[in-house]
N, C-alpha and C. Protein backbone atom coordinates (compact mmCIF):
# COMPACT_ATOMS: atom_id res chain seq x y z
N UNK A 1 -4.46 6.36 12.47
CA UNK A 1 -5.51 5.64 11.78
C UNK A 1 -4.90 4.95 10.56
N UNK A 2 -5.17 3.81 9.88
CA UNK A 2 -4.80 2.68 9.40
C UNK A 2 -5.28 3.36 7.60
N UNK A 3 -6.31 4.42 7.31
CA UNK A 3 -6.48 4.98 6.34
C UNK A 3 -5.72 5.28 5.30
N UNK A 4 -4.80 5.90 5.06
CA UNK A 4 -4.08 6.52 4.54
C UNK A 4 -2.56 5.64 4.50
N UNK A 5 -2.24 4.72 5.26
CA UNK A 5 -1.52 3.91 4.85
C UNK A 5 -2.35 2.91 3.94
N UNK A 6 -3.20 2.21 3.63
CA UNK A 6 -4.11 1.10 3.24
C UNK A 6 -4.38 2.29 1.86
N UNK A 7 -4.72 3.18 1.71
CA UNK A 7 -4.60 3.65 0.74
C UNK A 7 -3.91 3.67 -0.26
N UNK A 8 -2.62 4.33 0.85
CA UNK A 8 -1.14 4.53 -0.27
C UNK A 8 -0.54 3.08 -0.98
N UNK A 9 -1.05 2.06 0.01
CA UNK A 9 -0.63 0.74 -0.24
C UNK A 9 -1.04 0.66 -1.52
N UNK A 10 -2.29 0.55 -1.61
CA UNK A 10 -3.36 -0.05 -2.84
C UNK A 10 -3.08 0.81 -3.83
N UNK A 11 -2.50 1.66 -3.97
CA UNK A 11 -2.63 2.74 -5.21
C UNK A 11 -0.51 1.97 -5.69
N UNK A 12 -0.06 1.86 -5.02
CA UNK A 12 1.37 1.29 -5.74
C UNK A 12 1.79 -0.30 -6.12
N UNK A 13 0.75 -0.48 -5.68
CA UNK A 13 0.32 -1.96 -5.79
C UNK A 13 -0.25 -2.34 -6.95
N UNK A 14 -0.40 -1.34 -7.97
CA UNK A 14 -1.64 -1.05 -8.70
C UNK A 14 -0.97 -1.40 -10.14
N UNK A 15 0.50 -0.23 -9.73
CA UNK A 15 1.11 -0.47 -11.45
C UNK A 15 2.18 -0.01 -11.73
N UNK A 16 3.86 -0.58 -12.19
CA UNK A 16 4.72 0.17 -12.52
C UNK A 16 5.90 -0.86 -13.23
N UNK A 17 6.43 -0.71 -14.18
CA UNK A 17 7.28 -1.69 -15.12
C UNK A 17 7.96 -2.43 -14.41
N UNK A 18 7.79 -3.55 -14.76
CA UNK A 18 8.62 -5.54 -13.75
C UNK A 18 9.75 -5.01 -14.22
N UNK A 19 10.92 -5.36 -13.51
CA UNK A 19 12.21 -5.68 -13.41
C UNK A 19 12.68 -6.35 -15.24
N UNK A 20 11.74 -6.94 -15.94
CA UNK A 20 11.91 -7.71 -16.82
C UNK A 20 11.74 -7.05 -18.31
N UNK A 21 11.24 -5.95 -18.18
CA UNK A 21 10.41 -5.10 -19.07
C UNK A 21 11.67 -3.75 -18.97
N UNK A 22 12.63 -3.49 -18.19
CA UNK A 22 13.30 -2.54 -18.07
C UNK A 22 14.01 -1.79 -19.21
N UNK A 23 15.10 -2.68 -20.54
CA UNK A 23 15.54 -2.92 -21.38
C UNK A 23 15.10 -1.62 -22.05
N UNK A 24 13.51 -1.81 -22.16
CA UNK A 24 12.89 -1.45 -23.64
C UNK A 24 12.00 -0.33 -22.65
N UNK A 25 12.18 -0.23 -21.49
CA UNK A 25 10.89 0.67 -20.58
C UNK A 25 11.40 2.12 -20.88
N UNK A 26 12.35 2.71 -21.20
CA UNK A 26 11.81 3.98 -21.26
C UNK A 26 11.18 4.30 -22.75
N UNK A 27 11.20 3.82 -23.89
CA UNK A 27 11.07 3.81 -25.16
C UNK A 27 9.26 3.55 -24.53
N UNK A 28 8.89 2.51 -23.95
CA UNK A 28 7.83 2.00 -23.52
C UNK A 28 7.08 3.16 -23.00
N UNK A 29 7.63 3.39 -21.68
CA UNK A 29 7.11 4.65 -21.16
C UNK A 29 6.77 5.78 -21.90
N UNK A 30 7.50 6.45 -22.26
CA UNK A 30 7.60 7.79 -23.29
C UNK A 30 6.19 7.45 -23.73
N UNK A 31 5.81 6.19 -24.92
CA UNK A 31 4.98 6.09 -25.80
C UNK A 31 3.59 6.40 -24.39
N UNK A 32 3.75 5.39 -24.17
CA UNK A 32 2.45 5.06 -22.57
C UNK A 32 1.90 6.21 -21.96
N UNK A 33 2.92 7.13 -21.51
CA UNK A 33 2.50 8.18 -21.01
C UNK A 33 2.06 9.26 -21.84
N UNK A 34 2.50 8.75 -23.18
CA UNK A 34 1.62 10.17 -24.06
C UNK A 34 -0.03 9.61 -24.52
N UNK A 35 -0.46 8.07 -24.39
CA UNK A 35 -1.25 7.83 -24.45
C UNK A 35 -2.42 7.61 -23.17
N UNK A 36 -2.01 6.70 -21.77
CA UNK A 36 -2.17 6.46 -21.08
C UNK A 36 -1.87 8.03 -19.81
N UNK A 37 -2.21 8.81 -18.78
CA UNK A 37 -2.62 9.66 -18.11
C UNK A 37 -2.09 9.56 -16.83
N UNK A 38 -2.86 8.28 -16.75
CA UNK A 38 -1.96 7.52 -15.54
C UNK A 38 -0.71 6.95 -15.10
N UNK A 39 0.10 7.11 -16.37
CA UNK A 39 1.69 6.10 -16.38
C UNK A 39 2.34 7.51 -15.55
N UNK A 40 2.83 7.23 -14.77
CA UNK A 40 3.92 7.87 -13.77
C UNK A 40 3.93 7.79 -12.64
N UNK A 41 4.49 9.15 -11.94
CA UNK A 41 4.95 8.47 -10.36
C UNK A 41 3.97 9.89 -9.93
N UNK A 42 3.47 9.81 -8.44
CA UNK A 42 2.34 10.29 -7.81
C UNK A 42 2.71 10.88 -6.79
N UNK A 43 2.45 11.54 -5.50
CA UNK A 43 2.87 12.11 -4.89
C UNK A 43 1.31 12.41 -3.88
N UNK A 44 1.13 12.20 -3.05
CA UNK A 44 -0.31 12.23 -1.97
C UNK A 44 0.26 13.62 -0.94
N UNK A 45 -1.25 14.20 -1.73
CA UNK A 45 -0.65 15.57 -0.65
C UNK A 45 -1.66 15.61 0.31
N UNK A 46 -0.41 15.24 1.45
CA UNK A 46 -0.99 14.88 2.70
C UNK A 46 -1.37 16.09 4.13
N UNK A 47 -1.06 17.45 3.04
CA UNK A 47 -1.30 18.20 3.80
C UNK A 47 -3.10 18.49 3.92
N UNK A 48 -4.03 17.80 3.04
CA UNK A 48 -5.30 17.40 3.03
C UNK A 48 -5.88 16.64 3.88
N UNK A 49 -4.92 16.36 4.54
CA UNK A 49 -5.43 14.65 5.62
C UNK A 49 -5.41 15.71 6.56
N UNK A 50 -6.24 14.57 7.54
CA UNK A 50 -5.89 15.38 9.24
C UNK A 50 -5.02 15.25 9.79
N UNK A 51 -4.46 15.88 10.59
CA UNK A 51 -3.26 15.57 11.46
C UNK A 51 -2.43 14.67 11.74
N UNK A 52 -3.75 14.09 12.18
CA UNK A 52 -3.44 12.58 13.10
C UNK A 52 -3.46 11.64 12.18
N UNK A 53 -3.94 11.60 10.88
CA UNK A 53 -3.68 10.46 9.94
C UNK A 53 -2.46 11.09 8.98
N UNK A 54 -2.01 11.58 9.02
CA UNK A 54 -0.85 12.27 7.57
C UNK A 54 0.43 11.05 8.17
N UNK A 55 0.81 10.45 6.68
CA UNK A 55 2.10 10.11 6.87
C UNK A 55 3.44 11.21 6.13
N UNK A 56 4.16 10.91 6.21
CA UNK A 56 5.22 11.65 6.18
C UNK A 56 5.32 12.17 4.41
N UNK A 57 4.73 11.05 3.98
CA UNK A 57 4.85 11.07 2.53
C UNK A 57 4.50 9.69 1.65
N UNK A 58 3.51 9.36 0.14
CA UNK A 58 3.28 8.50 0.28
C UNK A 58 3.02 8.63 -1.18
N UNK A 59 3.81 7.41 -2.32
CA UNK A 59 4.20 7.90 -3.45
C UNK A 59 3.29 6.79 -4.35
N UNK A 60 3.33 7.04 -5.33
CA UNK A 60 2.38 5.86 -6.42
C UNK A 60 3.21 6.25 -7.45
N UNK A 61 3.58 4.87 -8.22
CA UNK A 61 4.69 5.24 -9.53
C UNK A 61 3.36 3.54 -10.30
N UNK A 62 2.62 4.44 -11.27
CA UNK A 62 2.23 3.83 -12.23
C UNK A 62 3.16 3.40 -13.66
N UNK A 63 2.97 2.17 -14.63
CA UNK A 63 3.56 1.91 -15.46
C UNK A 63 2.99 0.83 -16.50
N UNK A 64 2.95 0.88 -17.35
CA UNK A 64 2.67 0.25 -18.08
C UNK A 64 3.16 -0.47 -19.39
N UNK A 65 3.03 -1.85 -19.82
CA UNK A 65 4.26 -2.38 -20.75
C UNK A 65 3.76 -2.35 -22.24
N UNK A 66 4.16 -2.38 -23.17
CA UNK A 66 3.64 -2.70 -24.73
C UNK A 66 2.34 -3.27 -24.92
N UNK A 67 2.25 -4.30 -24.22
CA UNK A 67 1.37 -5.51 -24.07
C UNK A 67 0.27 -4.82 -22.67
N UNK A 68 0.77 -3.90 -22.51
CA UNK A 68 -0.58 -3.71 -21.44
C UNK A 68 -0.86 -4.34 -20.08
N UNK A 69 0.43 -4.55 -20.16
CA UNK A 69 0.33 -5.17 -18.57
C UNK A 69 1.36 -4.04 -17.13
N UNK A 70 0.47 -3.79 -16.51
CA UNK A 70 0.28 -2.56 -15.76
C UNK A 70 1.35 -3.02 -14.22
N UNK A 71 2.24 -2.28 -13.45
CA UNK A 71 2.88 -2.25 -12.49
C UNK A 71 2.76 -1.53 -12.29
N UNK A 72 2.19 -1.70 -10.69
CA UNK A 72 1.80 -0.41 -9.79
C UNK A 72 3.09 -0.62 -8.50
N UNK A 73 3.44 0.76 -8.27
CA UNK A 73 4.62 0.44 -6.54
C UNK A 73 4.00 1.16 -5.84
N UNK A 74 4.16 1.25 -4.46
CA UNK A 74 3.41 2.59 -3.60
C UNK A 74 4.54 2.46 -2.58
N UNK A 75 4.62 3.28 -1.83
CA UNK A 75 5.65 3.57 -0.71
C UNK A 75 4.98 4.63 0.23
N UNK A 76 5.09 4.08 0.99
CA UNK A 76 4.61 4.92 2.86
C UNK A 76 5.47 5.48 3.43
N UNK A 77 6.17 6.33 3.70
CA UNK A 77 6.95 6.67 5.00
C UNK A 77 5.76 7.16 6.05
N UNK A 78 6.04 6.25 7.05
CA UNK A 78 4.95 7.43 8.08
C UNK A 78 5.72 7.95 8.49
N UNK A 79 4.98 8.89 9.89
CA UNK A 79 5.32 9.79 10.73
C UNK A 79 6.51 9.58 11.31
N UNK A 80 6.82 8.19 11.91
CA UNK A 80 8.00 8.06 12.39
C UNK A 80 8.66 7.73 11.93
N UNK A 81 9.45 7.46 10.31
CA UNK A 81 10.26 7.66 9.35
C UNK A 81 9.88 5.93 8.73
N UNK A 82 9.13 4.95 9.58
CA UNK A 82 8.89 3.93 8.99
C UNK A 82 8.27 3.64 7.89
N UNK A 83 9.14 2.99 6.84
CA UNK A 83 8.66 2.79 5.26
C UNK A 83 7.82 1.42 5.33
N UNK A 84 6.75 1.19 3.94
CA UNK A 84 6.20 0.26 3.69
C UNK A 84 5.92 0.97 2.24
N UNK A 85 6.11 -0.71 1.58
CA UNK A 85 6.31 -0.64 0.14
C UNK A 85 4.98 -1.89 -0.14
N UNK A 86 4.95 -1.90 -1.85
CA UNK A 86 3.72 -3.06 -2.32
C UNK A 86 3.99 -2.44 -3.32
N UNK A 87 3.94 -3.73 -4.17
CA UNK A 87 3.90 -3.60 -5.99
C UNK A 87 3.23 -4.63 -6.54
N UNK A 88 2.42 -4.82 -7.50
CA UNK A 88 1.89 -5.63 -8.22
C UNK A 88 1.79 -5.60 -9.70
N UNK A 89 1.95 -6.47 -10.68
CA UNK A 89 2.19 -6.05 -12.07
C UNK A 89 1.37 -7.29 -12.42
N UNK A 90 -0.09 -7.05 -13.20
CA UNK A 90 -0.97 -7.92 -14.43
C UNK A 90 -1.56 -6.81 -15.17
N UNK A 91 -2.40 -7.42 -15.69
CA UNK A 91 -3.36 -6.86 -16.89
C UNK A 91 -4.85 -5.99 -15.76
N UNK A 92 -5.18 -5.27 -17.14
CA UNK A 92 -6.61 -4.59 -16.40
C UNK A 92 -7.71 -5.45 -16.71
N UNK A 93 -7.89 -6.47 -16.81
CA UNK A 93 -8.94 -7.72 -16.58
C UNK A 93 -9.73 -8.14 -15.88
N UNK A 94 -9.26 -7.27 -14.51
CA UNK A 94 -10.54 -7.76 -13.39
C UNK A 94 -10.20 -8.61 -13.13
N UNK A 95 -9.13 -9.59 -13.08
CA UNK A 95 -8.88 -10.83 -12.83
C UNK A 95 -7.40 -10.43 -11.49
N UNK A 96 -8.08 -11.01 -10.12
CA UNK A 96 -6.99 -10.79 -9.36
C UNK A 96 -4.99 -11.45 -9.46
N UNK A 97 -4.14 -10.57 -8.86
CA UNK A 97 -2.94 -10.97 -9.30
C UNK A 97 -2.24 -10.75 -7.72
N UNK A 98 -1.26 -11.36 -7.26
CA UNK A 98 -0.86 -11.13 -5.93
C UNK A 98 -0.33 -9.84 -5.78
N UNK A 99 -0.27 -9.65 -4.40
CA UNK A 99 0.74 -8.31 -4.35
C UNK A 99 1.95 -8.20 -3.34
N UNK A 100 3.06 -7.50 -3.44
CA UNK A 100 4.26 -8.08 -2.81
C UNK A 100 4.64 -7.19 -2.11
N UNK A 101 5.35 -6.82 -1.07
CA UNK A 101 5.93 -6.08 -0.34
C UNK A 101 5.44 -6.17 0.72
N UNK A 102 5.79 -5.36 1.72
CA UNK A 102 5.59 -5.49 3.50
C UNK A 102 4.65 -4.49 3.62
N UNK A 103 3.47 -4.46 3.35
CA UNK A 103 1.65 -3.98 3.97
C UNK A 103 1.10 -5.37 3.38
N UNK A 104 0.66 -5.40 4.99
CA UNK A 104 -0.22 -6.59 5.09
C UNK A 104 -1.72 -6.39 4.55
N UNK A 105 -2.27 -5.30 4.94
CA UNK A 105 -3.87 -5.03 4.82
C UNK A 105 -4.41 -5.46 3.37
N UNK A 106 -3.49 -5.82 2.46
CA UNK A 106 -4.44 -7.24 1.17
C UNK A 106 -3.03 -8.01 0.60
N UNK A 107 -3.48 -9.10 0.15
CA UNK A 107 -2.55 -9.77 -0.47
C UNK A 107 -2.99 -9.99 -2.38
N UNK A 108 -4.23 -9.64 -2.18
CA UNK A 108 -4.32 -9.69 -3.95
C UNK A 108 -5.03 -8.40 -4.76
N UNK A 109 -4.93 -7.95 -5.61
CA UNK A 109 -5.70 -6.94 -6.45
C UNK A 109 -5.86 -6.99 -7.71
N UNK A 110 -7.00 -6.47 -8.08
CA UNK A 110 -7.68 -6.58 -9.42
C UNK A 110 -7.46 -5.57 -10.34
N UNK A 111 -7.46 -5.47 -11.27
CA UNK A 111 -7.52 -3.66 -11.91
C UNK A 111 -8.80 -3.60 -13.38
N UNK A 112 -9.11 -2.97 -13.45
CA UNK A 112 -9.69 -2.50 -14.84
C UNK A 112 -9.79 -1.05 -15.12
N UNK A 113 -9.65 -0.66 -16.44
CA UNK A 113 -9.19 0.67 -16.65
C UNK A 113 -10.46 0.99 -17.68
N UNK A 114 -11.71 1.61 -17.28
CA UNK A 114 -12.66 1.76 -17.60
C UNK A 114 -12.27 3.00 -18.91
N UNK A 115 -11.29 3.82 -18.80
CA UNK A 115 -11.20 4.98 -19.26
C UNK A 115 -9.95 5.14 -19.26
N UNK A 116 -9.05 5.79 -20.47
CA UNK A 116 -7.61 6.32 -20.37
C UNK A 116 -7.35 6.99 -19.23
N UNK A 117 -7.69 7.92 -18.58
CA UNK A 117 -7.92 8.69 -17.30
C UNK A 117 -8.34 8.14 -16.12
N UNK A 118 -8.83 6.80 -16.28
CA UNK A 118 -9.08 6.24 -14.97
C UNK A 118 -8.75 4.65 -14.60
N UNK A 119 -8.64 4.34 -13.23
CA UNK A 119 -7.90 3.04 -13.12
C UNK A 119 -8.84 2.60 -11.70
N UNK A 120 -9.29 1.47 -12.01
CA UNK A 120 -10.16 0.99 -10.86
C UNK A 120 -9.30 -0.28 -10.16
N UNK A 121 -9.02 -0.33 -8.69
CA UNK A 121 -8.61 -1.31 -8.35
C UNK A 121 -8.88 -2.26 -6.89
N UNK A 122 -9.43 -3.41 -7.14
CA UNK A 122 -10.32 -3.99 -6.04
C UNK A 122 -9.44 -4.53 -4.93
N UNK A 123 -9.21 -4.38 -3.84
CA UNK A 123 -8.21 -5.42 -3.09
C UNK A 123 -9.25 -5.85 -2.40
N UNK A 124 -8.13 -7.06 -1.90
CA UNK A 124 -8.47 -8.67 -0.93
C UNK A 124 -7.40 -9.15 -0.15
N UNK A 125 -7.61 -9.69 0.79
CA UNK A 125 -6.54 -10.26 1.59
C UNK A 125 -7.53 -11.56 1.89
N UNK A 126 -6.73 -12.51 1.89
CA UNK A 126 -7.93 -14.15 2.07
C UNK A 126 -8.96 -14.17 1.34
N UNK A 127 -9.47 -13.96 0.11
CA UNK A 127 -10.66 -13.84 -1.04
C UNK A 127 -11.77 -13.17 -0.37
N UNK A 128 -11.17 -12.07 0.76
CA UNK A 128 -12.29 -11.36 1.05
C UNK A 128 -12.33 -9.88 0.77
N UNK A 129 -13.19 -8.75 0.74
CA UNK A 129 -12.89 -7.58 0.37
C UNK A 129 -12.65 -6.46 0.83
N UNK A 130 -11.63 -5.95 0.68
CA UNK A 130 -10.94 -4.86 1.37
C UNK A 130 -10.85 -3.51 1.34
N UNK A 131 -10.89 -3.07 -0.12
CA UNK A 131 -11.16 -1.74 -0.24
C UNK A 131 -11.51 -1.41 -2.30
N UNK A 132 -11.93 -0.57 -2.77
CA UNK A 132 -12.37 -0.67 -3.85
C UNK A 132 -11.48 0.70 -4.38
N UNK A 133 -10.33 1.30 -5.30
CA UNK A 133 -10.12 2.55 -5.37
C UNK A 133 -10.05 3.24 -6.98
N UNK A 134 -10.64 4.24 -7.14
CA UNK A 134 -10.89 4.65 -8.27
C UNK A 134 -9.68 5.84 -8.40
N UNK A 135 -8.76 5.61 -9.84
CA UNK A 135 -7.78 7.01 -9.44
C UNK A 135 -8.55 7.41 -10.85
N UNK A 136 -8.50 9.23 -10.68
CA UNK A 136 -9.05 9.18 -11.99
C UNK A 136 -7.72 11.27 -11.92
N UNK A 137 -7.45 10.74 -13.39
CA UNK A 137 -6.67 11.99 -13.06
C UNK A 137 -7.70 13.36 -13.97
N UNK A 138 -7.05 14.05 -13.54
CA UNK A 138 -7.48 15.62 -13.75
C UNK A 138 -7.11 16.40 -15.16
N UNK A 139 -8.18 17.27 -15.88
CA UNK A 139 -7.51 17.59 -17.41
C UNK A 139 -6.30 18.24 -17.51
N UNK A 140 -5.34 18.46 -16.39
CA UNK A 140 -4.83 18.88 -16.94
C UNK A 140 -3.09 17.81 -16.60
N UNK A 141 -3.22 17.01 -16.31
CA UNK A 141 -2.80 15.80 -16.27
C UNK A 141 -1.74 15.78 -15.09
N UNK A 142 -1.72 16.68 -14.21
CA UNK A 142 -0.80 16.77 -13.12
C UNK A 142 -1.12 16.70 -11.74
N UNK A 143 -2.66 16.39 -11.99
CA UNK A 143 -3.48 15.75 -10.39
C UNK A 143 -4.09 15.29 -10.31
N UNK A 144 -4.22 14.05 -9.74
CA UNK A 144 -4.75 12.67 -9.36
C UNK A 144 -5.87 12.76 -8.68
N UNK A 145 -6.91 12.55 -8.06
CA UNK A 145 -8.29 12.04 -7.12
C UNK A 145 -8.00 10.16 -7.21
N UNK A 146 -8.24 10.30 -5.54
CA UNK A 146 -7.84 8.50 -5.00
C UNK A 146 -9.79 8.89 -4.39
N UNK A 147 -10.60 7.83 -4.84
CA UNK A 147 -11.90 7.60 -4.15
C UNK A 147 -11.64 6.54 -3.88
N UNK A 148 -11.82 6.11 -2.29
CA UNK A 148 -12.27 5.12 -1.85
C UNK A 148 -12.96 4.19 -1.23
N UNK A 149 -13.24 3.29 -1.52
CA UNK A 149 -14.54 2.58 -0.66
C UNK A 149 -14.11 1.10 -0.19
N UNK A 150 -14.26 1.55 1.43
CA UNK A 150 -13.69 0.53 2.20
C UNK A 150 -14.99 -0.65 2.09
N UNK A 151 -14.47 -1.40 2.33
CA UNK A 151 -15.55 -3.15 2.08
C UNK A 151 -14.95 -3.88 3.84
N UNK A 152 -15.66 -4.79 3.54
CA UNK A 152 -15.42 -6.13 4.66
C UNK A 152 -15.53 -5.70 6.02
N UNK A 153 -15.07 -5.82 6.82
CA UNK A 153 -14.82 -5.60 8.34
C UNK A 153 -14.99 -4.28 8.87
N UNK A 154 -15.15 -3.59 7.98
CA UNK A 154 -15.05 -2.01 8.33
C UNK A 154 -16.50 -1.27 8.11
N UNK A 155 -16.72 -0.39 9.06
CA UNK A 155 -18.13 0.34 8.25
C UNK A 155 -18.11 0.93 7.40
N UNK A 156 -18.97 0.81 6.26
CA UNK A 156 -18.79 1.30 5.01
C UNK A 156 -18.20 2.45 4.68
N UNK A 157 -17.62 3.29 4.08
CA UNK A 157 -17.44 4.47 4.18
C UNK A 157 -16.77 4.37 2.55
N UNK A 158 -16.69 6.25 2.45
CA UNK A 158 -15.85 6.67 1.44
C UNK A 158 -15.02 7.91 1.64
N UNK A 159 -13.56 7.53 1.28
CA UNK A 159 -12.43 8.32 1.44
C UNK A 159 -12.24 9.00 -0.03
N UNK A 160 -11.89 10.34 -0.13
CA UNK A 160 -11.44 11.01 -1.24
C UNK A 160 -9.76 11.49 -0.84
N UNK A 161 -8.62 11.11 -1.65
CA UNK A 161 -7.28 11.77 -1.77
C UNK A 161 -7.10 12.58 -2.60
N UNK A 162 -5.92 12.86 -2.70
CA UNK A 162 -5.17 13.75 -3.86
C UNK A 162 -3.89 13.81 -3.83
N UNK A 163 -3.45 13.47 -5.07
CA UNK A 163 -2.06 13.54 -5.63
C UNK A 163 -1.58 14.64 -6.46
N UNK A 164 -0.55 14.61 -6.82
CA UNK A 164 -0.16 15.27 -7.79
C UNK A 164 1.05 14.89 -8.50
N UNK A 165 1.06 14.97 -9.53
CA UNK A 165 2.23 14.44 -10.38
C UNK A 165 3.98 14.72 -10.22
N UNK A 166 4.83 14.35 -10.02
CA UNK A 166 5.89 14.02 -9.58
C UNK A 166 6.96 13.18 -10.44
N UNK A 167 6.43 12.98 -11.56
CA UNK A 167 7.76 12.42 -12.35
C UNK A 167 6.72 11.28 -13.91
């Protein structure tokens, strides 16, 4: 099932420091992550899924720059050792920004960060809507909740994940 990849996609897609920002990123980071909840790398424990949807492993490395502009990566290995990656880096504005890597299931996403602890992010592929995902982490800052709500072509539904912190 197409779930849990389209998931993992959208959650690394979401946020993690550009290539350009590197220089000054761990000084960056350090600060970010003692403020921000969400700045790090994620880990989907897929021993929660069913069977038949678990990929092998499926990572989210959040990040964030001085200026507040957010890079999300995600990485898939499925079952049969095949990887798929997606990263996207803008602001939490609600204002869509492309997204890059090899998962097709959206080509653009939105973000707004309603809450230090939480990160909302809308995808689209062709300005239509694809899935809606709320990460909101846990008090004690080492586990994640992925809610999701599929849109467009699909019957409505809502998916709940879980991560846990990893770096």
């Amino acid at each position: 099932m197409i779930v849990i990849p389209i998931a993992v996609a959208a959650i690394g897609m979401a946020v993690t420091n550009s290539p350009q920002a590197e220089p000054r990123s761990q000084v960056v980071q350090a600060a970010a992550s003692e403020q921000l909840p969400l700045v790090g790398k994620w880990s989907l424990d897929v021993s929660r899924l069913p069977p038949d949807e678990r990929p092998r492993s499926v990572t989210l490395d959040f990040r964030v720059s001085a200026d507040q502009v957010w890079t999300g990566r995600s990485e898939i290995i499925g079952p049969d050792g095949s990887r798929q990656h997606a990263e996207a880096t803008g602001p939490a504005d609600g204002n869509p920004v492309p997204l890059t890597g090899n998962m097709s299931f959206a080509d653009q996403v939105s973000m707004r960060q309603p809450a230090p602890n939480t990160l909302v992010l809308t995808f689209t592929k062709g300005g239509e809507p694809v899935s809606t995902r709320v990460y909101t982490i846990e008090e004690d800052r080492k586990s994640m909740k992925e809610t999701i709500v599929w849109a467009g072509n699909v019957t409505p539904r809502t998916v709940t994940t879980y991560f846990r912190r990893v770096g």
